[in-house]
N, C-alpha and C. Protein backbone atom coordinates (compact mmCIF):
# COMPACT_ATOMS: atom_id res chain seq x y z
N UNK A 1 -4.12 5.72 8.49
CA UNK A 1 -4.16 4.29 8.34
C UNK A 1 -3.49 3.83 7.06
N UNK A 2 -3.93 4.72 6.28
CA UNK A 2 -2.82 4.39 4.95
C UNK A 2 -1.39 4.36 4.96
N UNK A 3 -0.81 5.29 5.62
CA UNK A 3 0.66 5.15 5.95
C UNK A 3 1.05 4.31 6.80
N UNK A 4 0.41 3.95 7.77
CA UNK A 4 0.58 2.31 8.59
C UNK A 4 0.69 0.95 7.54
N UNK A 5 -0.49 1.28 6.67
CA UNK A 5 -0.49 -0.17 5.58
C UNK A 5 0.56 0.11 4.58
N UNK A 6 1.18 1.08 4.65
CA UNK A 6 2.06 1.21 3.68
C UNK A 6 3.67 1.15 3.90
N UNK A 7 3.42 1.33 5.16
CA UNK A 7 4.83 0.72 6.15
C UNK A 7 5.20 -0.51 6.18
N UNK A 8 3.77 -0.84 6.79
CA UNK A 8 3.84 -2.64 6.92
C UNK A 8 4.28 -3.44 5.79
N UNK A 9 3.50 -3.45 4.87
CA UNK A 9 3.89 -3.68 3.11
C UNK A 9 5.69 -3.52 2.99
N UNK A 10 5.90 -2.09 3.41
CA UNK A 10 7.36 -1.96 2.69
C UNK A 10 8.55 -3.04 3.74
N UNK A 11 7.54 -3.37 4.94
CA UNK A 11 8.64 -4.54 6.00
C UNK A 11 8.77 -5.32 5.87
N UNK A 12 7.58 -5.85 4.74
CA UNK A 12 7.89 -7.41 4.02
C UNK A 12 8.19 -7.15 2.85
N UNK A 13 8.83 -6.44 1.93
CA UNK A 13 9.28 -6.41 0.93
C UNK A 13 8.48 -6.19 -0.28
N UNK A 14 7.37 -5.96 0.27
CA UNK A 14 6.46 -5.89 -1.08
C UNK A 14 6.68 -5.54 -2.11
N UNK A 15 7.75 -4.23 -2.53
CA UNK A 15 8.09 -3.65 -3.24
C UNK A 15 8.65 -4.92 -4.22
N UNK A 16 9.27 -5.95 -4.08
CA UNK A 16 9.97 -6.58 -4.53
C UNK A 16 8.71 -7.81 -4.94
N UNK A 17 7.74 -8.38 -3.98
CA UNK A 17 7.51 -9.34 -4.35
C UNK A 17 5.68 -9.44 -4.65
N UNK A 18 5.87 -8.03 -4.49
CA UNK A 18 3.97 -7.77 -5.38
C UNK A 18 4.20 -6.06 -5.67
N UNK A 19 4.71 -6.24 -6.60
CA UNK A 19 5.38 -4.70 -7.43
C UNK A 19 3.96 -4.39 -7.98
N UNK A 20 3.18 -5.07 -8.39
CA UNK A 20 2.07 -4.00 -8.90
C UNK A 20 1.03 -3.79 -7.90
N UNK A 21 0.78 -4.07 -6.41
CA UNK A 21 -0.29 -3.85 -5.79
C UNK A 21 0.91 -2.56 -4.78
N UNK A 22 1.54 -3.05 -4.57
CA UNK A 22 2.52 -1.86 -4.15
C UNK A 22 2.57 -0.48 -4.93
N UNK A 23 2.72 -0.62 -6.18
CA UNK A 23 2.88 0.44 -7.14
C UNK A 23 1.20 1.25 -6.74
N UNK A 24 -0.09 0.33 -6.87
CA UNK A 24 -1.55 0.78 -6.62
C UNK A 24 -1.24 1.87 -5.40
N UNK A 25 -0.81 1.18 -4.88
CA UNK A 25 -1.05 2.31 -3.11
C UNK A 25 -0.06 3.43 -3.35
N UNK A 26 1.16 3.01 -3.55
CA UNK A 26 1.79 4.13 -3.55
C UNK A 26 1.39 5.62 -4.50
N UNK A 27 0.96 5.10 -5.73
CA UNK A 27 0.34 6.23 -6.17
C UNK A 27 -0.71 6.60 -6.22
N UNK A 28 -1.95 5.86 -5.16
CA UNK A 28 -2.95 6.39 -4.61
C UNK A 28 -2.73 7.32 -3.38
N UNK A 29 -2.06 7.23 -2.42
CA UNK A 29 -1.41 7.55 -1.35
C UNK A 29 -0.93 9.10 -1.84
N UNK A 30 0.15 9.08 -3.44
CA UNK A 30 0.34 10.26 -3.40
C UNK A 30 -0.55 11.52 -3.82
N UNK A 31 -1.34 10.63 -4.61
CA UNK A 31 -2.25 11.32 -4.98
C UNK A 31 -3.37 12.22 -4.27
N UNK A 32 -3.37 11.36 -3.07
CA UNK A 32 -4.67 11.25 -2.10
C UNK A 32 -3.92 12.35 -0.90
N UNK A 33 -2.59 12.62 -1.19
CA UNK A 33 -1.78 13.51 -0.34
C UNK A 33 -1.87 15.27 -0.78
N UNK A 34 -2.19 15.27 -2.34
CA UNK A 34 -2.14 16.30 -2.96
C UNK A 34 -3.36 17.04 -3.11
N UNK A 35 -4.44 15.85 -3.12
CA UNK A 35 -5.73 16.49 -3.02
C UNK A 35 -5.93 16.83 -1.44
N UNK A 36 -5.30 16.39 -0.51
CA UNK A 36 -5.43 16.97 0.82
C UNK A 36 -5.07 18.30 1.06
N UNK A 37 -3.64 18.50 0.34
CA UNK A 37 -3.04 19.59 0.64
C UNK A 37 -3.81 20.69 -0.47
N UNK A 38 -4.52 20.56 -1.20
CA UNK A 38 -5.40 21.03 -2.12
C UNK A 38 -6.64 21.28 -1.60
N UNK A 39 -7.00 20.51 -0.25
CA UNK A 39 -8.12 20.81 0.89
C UNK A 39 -9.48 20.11 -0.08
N UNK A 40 -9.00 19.11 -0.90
CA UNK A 40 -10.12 18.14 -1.37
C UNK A 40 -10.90 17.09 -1.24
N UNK A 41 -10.85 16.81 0.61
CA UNK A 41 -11.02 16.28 1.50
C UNK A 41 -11.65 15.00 1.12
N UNK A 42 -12.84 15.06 0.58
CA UNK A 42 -13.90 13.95 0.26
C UNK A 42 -12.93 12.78 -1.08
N UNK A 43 -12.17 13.57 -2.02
CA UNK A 43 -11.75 12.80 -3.13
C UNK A 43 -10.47 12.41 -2.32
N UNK A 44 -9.56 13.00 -1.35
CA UNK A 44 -8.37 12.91 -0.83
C UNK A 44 -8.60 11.00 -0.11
N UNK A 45 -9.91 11.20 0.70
CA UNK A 45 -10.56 9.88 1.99
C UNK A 45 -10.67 8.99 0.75
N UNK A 46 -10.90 8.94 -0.32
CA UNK A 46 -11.37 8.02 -1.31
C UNK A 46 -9.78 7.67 -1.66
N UNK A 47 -9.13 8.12 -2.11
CA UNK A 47 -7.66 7.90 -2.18
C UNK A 47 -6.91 7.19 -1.29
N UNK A 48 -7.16 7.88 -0.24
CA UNK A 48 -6.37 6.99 1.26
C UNK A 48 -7.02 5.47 1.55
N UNK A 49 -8.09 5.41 1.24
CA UNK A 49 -8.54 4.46 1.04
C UNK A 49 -8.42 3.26 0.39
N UNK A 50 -8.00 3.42 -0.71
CA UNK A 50 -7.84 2.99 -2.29
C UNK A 50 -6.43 2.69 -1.52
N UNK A 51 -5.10 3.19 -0.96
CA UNK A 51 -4.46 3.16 -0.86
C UNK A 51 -4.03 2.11 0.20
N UNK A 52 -4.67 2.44 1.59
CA UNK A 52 -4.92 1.30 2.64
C UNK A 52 -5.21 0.10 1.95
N UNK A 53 -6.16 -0.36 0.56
CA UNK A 53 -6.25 -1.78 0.40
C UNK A 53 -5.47 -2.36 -0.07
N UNK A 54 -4.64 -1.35 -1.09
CA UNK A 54 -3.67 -1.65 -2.39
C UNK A 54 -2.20 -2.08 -1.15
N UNK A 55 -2.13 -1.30 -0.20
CA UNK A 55 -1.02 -1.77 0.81
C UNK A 55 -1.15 -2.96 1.53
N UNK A 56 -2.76 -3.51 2.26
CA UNK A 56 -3.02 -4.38 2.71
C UNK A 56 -2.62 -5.46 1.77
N UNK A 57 -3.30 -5.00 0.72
CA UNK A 57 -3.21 -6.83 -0.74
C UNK A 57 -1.89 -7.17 -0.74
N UNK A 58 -0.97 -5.86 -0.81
CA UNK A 58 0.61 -5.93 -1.27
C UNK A 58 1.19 -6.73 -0.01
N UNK A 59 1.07 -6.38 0.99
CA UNK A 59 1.64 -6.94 2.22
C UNK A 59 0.96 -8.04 2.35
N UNK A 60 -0.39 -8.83 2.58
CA UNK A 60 -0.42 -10.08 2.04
C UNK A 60 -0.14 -11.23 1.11
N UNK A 61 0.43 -10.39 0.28
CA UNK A 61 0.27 -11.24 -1.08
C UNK A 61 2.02 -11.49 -0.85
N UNK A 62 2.82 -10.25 -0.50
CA UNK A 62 4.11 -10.93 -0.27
C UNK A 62 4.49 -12.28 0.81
N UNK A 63 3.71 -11.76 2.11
CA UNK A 63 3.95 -12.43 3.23
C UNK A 63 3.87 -14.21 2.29
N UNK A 64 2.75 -14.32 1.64
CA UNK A 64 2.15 -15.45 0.88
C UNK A 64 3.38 -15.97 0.19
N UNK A 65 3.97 -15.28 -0.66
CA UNK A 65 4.63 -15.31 -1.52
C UNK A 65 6.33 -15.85 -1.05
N UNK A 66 6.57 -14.62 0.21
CA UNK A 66 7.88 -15.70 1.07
C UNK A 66 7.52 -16.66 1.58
N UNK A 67 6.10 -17.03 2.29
CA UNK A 67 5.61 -18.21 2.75
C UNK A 67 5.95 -19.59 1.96
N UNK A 68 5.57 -19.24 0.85
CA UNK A 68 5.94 -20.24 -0.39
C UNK A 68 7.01 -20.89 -0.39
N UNK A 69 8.12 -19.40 -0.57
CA UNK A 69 9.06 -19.99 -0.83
C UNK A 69 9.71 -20.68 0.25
N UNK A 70 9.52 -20.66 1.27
CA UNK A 70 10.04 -20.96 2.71
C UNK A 70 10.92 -20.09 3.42
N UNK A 71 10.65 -18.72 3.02
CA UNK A 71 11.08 -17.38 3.82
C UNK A 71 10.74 -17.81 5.25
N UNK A 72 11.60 -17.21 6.08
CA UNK A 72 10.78 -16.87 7.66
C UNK A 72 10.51 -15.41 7.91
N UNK A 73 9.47 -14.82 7.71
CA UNK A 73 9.66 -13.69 8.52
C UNK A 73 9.60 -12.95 9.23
């Protein structure tokens, strides 16, 4: 689910127009990738997590943000 919210986010540009809730996920995400592959399961779900919201906020907050400006997207 985290990599879904983190897709979505990168289709509206988030990167560009909510750089710090974008920046949140992405390096929760990687983080939360390493403790997986580290088989740290319980701290990994807390990460992915952390990561799913930080992508959700980012991808709202842009959509908001072209809304404003009178983006269509």
């Amino acid at each position: 689910m985290a990599d879904t919210a983190i897709k979505a986010a990168k289709a509206v540009q988030a990167v560009r127009y909510s750089p710090g809730y974008w920046h949140e996920a992405e390096e929760a995400f990687r983080q939360a990738r390493i403790l997986y592959n580290e088989r740290e399961y319980e701290q990994a779900i807390d990460l992915f997590n952390k990561a799913r919201t930080a992508a959700e906020k980012a991808e709202n907050s842009a959509r908001l943000i072209r809304l404003r400006n009178g983006e269509i997207l």
